[in-house]
Protein backbone atom coordinates (compact mmCIF):
# COMPACT_ATOMS: atom_id res chain seq x y z
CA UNK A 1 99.01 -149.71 72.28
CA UNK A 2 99.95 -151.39 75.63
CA UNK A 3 100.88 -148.59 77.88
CA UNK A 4 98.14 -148.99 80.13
CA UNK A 5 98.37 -152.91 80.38
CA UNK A 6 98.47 -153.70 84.52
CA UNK A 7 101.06 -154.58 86.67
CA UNK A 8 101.42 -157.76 88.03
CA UNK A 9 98.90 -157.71 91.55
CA UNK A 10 96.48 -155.33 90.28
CA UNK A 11 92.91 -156.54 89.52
CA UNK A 12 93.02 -155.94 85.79
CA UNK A 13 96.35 -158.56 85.64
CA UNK A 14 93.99 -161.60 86.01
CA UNK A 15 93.01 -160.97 82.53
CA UNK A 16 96.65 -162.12 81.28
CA UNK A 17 96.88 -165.32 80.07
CA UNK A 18 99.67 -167.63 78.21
CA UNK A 19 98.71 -170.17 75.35
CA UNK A 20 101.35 -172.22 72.76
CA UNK A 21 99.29 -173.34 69.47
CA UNK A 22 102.70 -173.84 67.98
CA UNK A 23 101.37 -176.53 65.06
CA UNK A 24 104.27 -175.73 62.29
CA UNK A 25 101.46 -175.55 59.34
CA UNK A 26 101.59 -172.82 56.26
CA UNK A 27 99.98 -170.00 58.00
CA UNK A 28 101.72 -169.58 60.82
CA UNK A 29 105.41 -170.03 58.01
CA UNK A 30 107.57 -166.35 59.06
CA UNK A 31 105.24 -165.53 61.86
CA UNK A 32 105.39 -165.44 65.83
CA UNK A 33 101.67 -165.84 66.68
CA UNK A 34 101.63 -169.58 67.74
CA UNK A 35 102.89 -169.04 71.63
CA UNK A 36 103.20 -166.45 74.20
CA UNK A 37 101.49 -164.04 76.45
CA UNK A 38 98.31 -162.38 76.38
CA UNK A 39 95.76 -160.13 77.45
CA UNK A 40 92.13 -160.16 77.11
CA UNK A 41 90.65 -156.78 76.16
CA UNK A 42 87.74 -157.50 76.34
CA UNK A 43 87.33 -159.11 79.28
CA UNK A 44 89.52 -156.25 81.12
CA UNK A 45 86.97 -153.47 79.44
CA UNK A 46 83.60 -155.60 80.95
CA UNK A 47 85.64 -155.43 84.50
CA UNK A 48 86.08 -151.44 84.45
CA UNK A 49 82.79 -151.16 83.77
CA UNK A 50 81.52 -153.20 86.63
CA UNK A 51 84.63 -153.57 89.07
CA UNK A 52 82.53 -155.09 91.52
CA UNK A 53 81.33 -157.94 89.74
CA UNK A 54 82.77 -161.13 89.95
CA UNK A 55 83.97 -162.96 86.41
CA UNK A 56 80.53 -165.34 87.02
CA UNK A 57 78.73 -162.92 86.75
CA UNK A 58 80.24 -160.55 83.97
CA UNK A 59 80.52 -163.46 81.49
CA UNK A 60 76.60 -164.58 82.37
CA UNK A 61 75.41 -161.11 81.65
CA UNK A 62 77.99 -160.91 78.37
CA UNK A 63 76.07 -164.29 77.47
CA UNK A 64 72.75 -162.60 77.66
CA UNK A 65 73.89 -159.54 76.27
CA UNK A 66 75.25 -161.16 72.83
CA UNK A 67 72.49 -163.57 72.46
CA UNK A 68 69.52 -160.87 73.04
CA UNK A 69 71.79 -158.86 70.26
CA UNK A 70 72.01 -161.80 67.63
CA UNK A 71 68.52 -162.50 67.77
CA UNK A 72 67.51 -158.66 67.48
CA UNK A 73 69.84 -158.32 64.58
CA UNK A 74 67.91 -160.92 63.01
CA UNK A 75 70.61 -164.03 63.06
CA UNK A 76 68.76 -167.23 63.72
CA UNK A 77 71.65 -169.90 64.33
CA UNK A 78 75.37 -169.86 65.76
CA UNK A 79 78.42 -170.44 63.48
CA UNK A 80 81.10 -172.75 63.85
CA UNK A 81 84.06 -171.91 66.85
CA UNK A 82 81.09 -170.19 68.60
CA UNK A 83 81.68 -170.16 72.50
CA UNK A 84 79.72 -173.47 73.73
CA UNK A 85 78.37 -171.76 76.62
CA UNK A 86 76.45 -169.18 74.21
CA UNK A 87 74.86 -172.75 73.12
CA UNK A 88 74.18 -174.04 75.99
CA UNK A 89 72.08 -171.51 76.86
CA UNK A 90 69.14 -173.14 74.29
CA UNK A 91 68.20 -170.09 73.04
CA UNK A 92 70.22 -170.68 69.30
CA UNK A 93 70.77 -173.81 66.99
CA UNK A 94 74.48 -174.26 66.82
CA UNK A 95 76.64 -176.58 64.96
CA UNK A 96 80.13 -178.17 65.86
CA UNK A 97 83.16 -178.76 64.16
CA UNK A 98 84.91 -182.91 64.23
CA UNK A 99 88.37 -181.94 64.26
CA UNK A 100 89.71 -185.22 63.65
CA UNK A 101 93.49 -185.04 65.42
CA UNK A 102 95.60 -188.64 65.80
CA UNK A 103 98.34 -190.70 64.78
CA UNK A 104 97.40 -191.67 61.06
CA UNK A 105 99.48 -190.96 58.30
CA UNK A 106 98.73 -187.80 55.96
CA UNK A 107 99.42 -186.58 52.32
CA UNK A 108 100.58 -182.87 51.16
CA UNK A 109 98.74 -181.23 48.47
CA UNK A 110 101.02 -178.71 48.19
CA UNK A 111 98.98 -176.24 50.18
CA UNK A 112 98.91 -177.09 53.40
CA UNK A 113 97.72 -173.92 55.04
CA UNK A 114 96.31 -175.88 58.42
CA UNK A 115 98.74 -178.78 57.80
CA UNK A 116 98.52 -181.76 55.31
CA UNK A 117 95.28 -183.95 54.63
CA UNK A 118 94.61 -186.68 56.77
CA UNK A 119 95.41 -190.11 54.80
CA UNK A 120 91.81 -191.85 55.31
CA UNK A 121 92.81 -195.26 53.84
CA UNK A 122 94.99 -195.59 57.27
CA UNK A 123 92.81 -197.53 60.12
CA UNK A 124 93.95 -195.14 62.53
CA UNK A 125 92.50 -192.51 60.63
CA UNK A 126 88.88 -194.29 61.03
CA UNK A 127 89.96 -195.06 64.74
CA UNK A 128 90.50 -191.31 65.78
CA UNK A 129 87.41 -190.56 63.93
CA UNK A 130 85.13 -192.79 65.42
CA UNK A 131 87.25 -191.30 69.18
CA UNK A 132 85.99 -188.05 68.28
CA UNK A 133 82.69 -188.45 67.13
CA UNK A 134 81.65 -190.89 70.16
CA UNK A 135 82.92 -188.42 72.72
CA UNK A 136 81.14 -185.35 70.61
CA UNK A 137 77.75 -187.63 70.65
CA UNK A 138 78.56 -188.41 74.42
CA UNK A 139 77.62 -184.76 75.22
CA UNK A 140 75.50 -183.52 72.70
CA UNK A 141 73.38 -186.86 71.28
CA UNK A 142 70.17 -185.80 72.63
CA UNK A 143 70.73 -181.98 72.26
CA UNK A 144 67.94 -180.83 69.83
CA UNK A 145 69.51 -177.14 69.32
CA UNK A 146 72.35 -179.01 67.76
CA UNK A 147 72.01 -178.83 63.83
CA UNK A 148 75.13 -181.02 63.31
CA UNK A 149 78.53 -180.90 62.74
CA UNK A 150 81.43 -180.14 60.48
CA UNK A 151 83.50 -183.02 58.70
CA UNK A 152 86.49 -180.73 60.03
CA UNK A 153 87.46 -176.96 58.47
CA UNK A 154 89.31 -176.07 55.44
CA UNK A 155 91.10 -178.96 54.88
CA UNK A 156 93.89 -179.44 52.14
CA UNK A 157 91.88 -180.89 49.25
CA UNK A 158 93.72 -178.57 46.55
CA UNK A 159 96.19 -175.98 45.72
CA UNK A 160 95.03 -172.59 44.93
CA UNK A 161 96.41 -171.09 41.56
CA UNK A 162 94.69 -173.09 39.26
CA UNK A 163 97.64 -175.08 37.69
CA UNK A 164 97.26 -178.84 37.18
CA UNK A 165 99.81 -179.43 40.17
CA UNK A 166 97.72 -177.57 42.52
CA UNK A 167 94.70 -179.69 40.73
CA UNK A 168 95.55 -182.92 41.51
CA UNK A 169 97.83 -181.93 44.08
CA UNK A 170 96.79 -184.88 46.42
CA UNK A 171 97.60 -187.45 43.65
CA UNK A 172 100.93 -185.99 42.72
CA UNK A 173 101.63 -186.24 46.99
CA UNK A 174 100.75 -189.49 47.12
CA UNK A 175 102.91 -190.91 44.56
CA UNK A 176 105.84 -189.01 45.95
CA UNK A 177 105.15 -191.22 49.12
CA UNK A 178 106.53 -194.73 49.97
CA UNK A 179 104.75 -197.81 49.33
CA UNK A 180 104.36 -197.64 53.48
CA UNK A 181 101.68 -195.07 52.85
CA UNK A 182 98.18 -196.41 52.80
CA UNK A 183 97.28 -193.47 50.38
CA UNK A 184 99.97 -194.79 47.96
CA UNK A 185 99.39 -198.49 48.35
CA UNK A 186 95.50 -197.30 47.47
CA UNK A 187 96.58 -195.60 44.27
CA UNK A 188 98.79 -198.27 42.83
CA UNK A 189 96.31 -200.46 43.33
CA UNK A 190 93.61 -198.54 41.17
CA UNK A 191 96.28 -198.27 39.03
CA UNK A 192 97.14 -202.39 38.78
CA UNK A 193 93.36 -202.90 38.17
CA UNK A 194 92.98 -200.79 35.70
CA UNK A 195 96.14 -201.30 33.55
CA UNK A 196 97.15 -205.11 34.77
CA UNK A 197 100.60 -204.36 33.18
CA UNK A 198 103.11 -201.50 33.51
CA UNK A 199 103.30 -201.10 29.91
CA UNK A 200 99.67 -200.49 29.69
CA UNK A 201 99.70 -197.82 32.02
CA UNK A 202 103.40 -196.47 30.67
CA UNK A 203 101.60 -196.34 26.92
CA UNK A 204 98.43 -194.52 28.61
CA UNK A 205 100.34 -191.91 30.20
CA UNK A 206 102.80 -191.44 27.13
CA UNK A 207 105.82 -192.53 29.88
CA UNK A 208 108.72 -194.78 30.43
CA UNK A 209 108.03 -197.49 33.18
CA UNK A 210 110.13 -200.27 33.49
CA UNK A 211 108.30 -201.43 36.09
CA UNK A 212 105.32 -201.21 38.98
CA UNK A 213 108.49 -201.22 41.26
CA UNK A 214 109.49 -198.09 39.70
CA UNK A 215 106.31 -196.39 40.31
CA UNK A 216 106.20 -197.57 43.88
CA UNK A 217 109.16 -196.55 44.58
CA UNK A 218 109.43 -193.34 46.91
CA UNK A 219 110.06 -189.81 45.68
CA UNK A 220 108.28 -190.64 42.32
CA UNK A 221 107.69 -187.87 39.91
CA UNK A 222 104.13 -187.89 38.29
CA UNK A 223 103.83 -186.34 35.36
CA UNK A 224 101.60 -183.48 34.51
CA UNK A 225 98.34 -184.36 32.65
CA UNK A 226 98.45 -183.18 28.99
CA UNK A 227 96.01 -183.40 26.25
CA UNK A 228 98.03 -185.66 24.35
CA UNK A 229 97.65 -188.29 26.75
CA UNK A 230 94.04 -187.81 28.68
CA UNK A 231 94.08 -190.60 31.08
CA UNK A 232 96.74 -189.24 33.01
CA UNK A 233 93.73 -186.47 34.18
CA UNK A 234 91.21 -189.50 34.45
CA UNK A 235 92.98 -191.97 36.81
CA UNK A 236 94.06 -188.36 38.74
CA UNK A 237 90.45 -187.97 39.46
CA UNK A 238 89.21 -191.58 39.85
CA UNK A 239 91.72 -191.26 42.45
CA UNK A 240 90.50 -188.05 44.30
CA UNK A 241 87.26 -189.53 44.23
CA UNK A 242 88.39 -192.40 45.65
CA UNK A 243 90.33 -190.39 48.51
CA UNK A 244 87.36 -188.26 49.07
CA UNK A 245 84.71 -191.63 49.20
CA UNK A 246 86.94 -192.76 51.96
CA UNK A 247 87.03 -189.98 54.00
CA UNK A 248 83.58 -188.90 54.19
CA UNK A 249 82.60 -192.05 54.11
CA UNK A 250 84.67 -192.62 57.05
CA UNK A 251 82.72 -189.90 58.98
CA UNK A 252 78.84 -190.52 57.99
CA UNK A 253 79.63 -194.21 58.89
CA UNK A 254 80.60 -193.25 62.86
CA UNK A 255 78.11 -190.28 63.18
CA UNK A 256 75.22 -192.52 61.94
CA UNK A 257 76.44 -194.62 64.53
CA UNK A 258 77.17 -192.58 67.63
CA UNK A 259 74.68 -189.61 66.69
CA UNK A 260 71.84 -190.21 64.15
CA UNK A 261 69.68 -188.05 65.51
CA UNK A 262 72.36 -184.90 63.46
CA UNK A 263 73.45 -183.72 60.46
CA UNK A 264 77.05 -184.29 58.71
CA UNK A 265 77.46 -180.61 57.31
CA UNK A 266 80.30 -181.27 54.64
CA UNK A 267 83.48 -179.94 54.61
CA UNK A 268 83.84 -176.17 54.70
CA UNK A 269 85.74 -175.81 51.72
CA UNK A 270 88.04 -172.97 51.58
CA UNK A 271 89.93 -175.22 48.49
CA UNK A 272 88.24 -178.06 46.84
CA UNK A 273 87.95 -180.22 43.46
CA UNK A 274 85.12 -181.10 42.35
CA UNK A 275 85.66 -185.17 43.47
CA UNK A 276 85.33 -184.07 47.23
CA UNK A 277 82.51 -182.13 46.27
CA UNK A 278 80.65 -184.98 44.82
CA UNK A 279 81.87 -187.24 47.78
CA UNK A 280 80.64 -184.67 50.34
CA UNK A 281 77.50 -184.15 48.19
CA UNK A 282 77.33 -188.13 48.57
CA UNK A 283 78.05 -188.79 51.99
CA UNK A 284 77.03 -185.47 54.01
CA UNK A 285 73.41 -183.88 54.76
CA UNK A 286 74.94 -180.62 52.95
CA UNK A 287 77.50 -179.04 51.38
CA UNK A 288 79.41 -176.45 53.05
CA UNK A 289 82.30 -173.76 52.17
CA UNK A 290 83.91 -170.80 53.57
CA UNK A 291 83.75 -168.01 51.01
CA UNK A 292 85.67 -164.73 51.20
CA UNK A 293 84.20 -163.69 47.32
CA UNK A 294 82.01 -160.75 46.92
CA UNK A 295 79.67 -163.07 45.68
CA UNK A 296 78.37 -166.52 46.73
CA UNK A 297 78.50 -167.34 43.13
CA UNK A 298 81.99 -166.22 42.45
CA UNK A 299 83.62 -169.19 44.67
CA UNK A 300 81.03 -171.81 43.64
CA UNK A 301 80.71 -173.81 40.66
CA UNK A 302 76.88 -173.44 39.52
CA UNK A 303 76.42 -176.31 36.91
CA UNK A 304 78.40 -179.04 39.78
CA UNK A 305 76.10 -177.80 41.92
CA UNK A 306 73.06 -178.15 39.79
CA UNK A 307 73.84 -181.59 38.78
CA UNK A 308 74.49 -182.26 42.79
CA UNK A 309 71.10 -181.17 44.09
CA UNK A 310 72.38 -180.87 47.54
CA UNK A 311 72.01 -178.10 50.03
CA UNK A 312 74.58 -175.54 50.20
CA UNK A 313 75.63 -173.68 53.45
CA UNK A 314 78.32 -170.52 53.26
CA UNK A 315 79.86 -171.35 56.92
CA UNK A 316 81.93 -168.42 57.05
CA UNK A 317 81.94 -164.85 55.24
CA UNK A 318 83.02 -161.74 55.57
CA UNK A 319 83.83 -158.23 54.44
CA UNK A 320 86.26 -156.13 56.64
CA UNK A 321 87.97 -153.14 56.25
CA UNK A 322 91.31 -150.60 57.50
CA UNK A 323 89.13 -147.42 58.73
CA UNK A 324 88.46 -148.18 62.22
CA UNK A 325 89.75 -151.24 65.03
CA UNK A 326 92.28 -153.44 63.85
CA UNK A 327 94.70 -153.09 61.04
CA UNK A 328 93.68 -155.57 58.92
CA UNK A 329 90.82 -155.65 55.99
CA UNK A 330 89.98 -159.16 56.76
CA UNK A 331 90.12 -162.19 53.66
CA UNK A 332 87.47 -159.86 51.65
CA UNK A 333 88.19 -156.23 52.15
CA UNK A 334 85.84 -153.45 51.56
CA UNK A 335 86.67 -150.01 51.61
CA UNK A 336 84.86 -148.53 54.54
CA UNK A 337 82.76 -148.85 56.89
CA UNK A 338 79.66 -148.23 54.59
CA UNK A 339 80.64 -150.38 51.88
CA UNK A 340 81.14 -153.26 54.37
CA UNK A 341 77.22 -152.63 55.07
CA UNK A 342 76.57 -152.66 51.49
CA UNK A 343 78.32 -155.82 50.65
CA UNK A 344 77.15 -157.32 53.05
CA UNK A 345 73.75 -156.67 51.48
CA UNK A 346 74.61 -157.65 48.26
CA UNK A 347 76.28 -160.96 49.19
CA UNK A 348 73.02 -161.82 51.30
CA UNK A 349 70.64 -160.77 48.83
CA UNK A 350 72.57 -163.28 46.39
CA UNK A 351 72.48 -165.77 48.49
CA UNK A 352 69.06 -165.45 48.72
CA UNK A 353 68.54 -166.19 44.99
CA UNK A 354 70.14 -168.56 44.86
CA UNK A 355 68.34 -172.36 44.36
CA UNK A 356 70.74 -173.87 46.38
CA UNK A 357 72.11 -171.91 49.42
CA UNK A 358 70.16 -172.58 52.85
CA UNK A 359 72.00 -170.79 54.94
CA UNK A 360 75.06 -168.12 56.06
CA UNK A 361 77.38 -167.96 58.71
CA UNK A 362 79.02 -164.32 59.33
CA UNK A 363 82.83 -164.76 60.92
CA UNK A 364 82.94 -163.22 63.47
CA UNK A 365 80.86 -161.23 65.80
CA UNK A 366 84.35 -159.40 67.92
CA UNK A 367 86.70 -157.45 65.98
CA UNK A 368 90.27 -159.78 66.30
CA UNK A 369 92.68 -158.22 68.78
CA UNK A 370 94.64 -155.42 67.02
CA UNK A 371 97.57 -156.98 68.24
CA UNK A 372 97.03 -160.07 66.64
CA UNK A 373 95.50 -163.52 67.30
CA UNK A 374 97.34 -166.22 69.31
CA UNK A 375 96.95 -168.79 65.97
CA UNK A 376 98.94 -166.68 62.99
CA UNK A 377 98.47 -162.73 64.33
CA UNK A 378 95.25 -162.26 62.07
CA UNK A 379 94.22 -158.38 63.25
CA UNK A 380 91.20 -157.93 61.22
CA UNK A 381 88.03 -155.47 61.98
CA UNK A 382 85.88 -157.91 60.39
CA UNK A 383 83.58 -158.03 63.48
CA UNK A 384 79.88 -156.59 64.33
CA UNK A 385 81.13 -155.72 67.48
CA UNK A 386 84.46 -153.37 68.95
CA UNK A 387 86.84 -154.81 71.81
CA UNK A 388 84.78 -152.44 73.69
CA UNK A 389 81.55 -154.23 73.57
CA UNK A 390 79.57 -151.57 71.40
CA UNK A 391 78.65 -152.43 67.93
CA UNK A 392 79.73 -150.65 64.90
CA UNK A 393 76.37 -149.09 64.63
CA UNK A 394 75.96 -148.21 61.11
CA UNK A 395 77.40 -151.24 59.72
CA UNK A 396 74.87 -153.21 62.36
CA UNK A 397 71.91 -151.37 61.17
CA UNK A 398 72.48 -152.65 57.79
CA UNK A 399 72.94 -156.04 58.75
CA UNK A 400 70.09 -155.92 60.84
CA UNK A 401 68.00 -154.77 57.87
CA UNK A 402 69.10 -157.24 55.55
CA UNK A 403 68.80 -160.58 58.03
CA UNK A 404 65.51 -158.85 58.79
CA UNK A 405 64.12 -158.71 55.34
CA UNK A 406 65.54 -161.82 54.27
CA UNK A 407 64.08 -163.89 57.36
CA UNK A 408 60.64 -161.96 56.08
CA UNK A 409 61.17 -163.16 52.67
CA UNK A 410 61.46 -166.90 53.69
CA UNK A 411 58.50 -167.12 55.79
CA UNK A 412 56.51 -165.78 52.96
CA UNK A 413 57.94 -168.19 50.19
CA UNK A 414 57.24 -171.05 53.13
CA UNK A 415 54.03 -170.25 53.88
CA UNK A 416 53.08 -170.56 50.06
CA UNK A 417 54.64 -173.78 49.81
CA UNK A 418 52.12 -177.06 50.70
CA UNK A 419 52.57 -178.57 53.79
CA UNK A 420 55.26 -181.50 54.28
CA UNK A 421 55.03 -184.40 56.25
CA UNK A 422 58.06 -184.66 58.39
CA UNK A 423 60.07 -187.84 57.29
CA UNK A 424 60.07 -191.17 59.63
CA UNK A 425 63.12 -191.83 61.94
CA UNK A 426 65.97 -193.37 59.19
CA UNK A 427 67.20 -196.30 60.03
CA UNK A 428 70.86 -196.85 60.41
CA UNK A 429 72.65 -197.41 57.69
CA UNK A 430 76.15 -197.63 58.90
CA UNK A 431 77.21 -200.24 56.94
CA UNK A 432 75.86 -199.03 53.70
């Protein structure tokens, strides 16, 4: 795979790079992807096509190249972690992710695949938010190609497997905590209103509690919620409500600040309960989730939904698969080439049915490096284009057919709509 890498001195060497994204989360747990040297492909197969052409000029002309290709494949907007300077071109609306990094305290939910949640009911949370946000509306506030942005990306709301632990996982991590965690001291109080006394709360939950200091004290063990005693469940969910409230909350307050002229589009879900749905549905413009299901409707839950009446964006999908490129199927495999076509078909044709969904984001438009991303080695050929810079031309054709007829399909249910008068400027309502 690397014997004809360059030596050090040769032209093709300035394509090496080193990066360290060493972050100690779940998916990079038994893996050596988070530092070390690279080389960009890519990059090094534009130059041998055009060795006389200066890196300006190749990456201007890769620009044009992928934008004149989106928009004759019939895609109409950028995803998330597309490169900026494809936006700034305004030719695309494009959307950015907050990625909300600081100091504040955070809670496990026992899957904590991109590290643990952030703990909102700490001030410093609310302090690196309102950081990021005012230096994201510094350079894009008047930007009209800019839809909005992301309340971060797949975030540790839940567990996976369905069990009551994974559940209320956030709960259950926040009673583990100390009483210096402003998560737990959050929960207890919820707790102290509701019940007043221990014994109330100890009879409720069918437990022995001598008293609030045992509760508070660190290393607690919740129990599990049973159907013999019910409000264990309840005050787990009036509490991931409550977490979820805060958060996005948190977020709407500081972008209607700093950037009211944008949308808050939720939380791309990859794991969620259905409080920080309703919270997202509550505080956000839309809804969003990364889905890897064969179906939109397979990794949503249709009646919340119903009862939400909110928007619905799929921010990333996908279908990849092990015949050509990388090694690696991608999240949702399909067997070939063809049948990557196909589902992609079927999962946009869904979509399309569906009362809810306004939108979907394909991930990604390059194939992943065979050899494996810097982050946690992902390899997959999940892309609509080859580390050589042609598209996988069957697959494409497909796609382009069925963005093509869909984009047909909307015009024609809009223009036999009535006409809409665009709503007045809102006012802000950061204090609401």
């Amino acid at each position: 795979m690397f014997a004809e890498l360059p030596a050090e001195g040769e032209p093709l060497a300035a394509f090496f790079g080193e990066g360290d994204d060493r972050r100690g989360v779940a998916a990079q747990a038994g893996r050596r992807f988070g530092h070390g040297r690279w080389f960009d492909f890519l990059g090094a197969n534009r130059q041998r096509i055009a060795p006389q052409a200066s890196a300006d000029q190749l990456a201007g002309e890769w620009r044009q190249r992928t934008l004149e290709r989106l928009s004759a494949w019939g895609f109409n907007s950028l995803g998330n972690w597309s490169d900026p300077a494809l936006a700034a071109q305004a030719r695309m609306p494009y959307s950015l992710p907050l990625s909300i990094a600081g100091d504040y305290a955070t809670v496990s939910s026992g899957f904590d695949w991109w590290g643990a949640m952030p703990d909102p009911f700490d001030p410093r949370f609310a302090m690196a938010a309102e950081r990021v946000i005012a230096i994201a509306a510094r350079d894009h506030r008047d930007d009209p190609w800019l839809l909005g942005y992301y309340a971060d990306n797949e975030l540790a709301w839940a567990g996976r497997d369905g069990s009551a632990q994974a559940r209320y996982g956030l709960a259950f991590g926040a009673l583990t905590l100390s009483m210096d965690s402003p998560a737990k001291r959050a929960f207890v109080k919820q707790l102290k209103a509701k019940y007043l006394g221990h014994e109330a709360l100890a009879e409720a939950w069918g437990i022995e509690l001598a008293a609030w200091e045992a509760l508070e004290a660190p290393g607690y063990a919740a129990p599990l919620p049973g159907e013999g005693h019910p409000a264990i469940a309840e005050d787990y969910s009036a509490f991931l409500r409550l977490y979820a409230d805060a958060y996005f909350k948190t977020l709407r307050d500081a972008l209607q600040w700093h950037a009211p002229n944008h949308l808050l589009l939720g939380g791309r879900f990859a794991v969620s309960t259905p409080e920080a749905i309703t919270s997202c549905a509550r505080y956000c413009d839309l809804l969003s989730f990364n889905l890897y299901t064969p179906l939109p409707g397979q990794g949503l839950d249709d009646s919340l939904l119903a009862r939400l009446d909110k928007p619905v964006l799929i921010s990333e999908f996908h279908f990849g698969s092990r015949d050509r490129g990388p090694f690696w199927g991608g999240v949702s495999e399909a067997a070939n080439e063809r049948a990557r076509g196909d589902s992609y078909r079927t999962f946009l044709e869904a979509a399309l049915k569906s009362p809810y969904i306004v939108g979907a984001h394909w991930f990604q438009y390059l194939d992943q490096p065979a050899s494996g991303r810097l982050l946690d080695g992902e390899n997959g050929h999940i892309g609509l284009v080859g580390i050589t810079g042609l598209p996988f031309a069957g697959f494409v054709d497909t796609v382009r057919r069925s963005n093509l007829a869909a984009l047909s399909r909307l015009s024609a249910m809009a223009r036999s709509m009535p006409a809409v008068e665009p709503l007045p400027p809102r006012e802000d309502s950061a204090g609401s």
